[in-house]
C-alpha atoms as a PDB file:
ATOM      1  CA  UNK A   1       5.375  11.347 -18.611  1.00  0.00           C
ATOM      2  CA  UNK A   2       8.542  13.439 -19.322  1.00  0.00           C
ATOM      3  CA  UNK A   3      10.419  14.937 -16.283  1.00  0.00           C
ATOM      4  CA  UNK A   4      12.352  18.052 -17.062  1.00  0.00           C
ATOM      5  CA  UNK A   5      15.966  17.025 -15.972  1.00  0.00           C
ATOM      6  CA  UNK A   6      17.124  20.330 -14.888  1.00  0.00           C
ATOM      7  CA  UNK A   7      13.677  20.525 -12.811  1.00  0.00           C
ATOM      8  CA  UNK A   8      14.138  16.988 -11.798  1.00  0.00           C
ATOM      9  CA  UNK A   9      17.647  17.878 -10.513  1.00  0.00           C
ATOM     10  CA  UNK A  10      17.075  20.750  -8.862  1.00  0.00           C
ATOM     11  CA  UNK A  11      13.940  18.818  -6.989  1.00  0.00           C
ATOM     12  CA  UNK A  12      16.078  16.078  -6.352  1.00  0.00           C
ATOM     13  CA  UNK A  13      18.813  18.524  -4.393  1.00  0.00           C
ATOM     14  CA  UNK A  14      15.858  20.442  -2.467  1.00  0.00           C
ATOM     15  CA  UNK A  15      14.834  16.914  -1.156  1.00  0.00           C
ATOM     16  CA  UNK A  16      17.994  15.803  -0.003  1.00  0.00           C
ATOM     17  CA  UNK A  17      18.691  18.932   1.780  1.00  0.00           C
ATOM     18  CA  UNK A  18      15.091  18.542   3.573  1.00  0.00           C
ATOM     19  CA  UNK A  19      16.286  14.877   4.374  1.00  0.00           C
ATOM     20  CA  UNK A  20      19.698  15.915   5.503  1.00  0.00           C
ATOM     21  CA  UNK A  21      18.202  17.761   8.811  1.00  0.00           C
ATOM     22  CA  UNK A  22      15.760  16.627  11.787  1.00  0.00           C
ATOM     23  CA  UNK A  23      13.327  17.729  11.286  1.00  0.00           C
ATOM     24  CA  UNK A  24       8.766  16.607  11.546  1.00  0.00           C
ATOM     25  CA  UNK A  25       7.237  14.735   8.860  1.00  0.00           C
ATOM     26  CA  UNK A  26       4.845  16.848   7.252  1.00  0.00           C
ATOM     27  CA  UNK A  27       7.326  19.342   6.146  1.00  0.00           C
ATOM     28  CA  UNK A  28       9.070  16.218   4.227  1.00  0.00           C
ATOM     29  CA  UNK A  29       5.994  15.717   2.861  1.00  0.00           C
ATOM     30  CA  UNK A  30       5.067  19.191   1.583  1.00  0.00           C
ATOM     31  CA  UNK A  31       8.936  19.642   0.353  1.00  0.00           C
ATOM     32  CA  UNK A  32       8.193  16.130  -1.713  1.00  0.00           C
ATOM     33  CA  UNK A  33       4.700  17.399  -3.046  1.00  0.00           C
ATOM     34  CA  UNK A  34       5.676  20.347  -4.138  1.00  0.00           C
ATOM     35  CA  UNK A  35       8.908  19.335  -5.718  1.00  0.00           C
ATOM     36  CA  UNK A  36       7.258  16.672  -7.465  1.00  0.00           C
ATOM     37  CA  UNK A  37       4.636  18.793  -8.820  1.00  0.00           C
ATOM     38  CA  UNK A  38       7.237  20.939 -10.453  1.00  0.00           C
ATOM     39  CA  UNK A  39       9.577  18.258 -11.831  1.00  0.00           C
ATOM     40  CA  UNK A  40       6.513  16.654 -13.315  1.00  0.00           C
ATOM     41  CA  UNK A  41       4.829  19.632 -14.377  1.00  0.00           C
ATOM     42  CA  UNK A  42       1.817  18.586 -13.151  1.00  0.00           C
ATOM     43  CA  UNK A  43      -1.496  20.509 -12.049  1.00  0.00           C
ATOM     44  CA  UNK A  44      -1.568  18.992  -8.939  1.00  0.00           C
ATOM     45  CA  UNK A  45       0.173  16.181  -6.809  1.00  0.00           C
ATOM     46  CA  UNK A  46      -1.420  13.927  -3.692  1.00  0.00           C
ATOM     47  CA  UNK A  47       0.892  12.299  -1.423  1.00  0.00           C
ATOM     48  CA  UNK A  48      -1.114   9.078   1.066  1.00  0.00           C
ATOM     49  CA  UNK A  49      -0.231   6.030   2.618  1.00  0.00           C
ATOM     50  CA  UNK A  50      -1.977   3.083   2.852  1.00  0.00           C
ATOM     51  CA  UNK A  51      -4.274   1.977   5.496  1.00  0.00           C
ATOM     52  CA  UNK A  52      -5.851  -1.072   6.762  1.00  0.00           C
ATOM     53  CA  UNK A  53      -3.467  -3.644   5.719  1.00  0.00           C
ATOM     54  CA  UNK A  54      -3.185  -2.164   2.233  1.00  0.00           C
ATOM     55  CA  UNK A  55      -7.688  -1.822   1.643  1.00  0.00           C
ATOM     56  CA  UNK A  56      -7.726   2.159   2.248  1.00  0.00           C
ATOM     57  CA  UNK A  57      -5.625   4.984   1.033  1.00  0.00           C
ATOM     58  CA  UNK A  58      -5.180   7.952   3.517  1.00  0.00           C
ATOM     59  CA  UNK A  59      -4.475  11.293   1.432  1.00  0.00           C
ATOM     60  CA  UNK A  60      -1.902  13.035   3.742  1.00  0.00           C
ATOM     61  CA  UNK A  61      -1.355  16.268   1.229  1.00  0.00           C
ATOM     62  CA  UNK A  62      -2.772  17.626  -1.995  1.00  0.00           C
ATOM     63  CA  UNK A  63      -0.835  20.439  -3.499  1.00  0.00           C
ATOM     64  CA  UNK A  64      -1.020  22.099  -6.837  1.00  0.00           C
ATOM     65  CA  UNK A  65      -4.812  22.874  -8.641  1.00  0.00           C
ATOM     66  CA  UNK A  66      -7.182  21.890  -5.731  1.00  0.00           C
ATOM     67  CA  UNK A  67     -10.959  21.350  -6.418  1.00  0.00           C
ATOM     68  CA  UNK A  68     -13.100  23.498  -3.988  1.00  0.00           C
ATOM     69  CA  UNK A  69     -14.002  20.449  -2.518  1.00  0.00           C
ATOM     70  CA  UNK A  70      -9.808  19.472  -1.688  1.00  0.00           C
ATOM     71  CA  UNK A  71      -7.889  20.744   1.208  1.00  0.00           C
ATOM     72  CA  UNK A  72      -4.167  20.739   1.445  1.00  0.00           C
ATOM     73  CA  UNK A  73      -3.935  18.779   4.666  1.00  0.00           C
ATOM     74  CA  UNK A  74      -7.343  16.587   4.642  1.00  0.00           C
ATOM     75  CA  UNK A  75      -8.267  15.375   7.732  1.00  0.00           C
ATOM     76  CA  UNK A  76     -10.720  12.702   6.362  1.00  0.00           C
ATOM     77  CA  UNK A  77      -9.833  12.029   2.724  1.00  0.00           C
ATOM     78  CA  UNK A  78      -9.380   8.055   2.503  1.00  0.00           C
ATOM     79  CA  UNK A  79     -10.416   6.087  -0.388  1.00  0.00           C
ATOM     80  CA  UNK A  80     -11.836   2.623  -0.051  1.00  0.00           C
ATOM     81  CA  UNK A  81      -9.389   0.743  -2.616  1.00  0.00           C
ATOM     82  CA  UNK A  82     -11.892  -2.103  -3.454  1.00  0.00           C
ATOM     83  CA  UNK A  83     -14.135   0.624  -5.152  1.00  0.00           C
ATOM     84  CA  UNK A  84     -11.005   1.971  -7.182  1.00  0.00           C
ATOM     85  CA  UNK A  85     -10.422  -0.946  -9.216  1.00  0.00           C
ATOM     86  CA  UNK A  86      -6.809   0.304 -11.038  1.00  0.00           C
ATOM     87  CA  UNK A  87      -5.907   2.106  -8.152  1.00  0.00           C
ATOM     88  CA  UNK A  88      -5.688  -1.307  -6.098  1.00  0.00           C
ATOM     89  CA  UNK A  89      -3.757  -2.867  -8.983  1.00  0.00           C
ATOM     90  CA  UNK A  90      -1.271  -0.445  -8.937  1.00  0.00           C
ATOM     91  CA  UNK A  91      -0.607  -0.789  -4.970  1.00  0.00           C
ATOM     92  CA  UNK A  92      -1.043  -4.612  -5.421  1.00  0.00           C
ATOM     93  CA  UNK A  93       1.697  -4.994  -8.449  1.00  0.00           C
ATOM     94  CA  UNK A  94       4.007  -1.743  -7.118  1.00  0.00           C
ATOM     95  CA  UNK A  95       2.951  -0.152 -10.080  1.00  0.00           C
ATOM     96  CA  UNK A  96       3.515   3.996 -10.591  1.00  0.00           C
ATOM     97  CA  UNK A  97       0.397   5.515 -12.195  1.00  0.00           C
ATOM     98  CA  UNK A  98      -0.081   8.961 -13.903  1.00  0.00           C
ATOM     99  CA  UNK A  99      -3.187  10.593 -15.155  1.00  0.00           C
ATOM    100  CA  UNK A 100      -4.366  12.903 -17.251  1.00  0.00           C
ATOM    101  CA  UNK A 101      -6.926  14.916 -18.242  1.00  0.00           C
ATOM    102  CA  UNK A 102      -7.868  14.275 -22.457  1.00  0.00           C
ATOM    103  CA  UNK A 103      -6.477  11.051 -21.790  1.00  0.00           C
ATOM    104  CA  UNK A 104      -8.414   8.221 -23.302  1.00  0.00           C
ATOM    105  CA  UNK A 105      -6.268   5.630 -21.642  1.00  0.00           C
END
């Protein structure tokens, strides 16, 4: 995927001001979301952390294009990785993943 470098930039410098200040976590994390959703011009971004010694993946925000069914800060949206097959790979190798939509790969 291609990142606009101006956007990239300009994502890059709104992130380091956030980081430059005390201040709680979750506005770090919305900064981040939201930065990287523009940057990558995506429809929508999820930031999580892993979870039971690496076996579950805790969404902590969802921004962008939200399904009906997605809130921005889920309280109980964790994904079992054993039952997402590429997603485990990717945490397992420190592999980056992208997808989507009308992609065949």
């Amino acid at each position: 995927m291609l990142v606009d470098p101006v956007l990239g930039l300009h994502s890059l410098g709104t992130m380091a001001r956030a980081l430059s200040v005390s201040m709680p976590l979750a506005p770090l994390f919305e900064i981040a979301a939201e930065e990287a959703l523009l940057a990558l011009h995506a429809a929508s971004v999820s930031l999580g952390r892993l979870e039971s010694g690496g076996r579950s993946l805790r969404t902590l925000i969802n921004v962008g294009d939200l399904a009906p069914t997605e809130s921005r800060w889920p309280r109980t949206e964790v994904y079992w990785l054993p039952q997402w097959g590429t997603a485990a790979r990717s945490f397992a190798n420190g592999i980056t993943r992208t997808d989507r939509l009308g992609d065949d790969d």
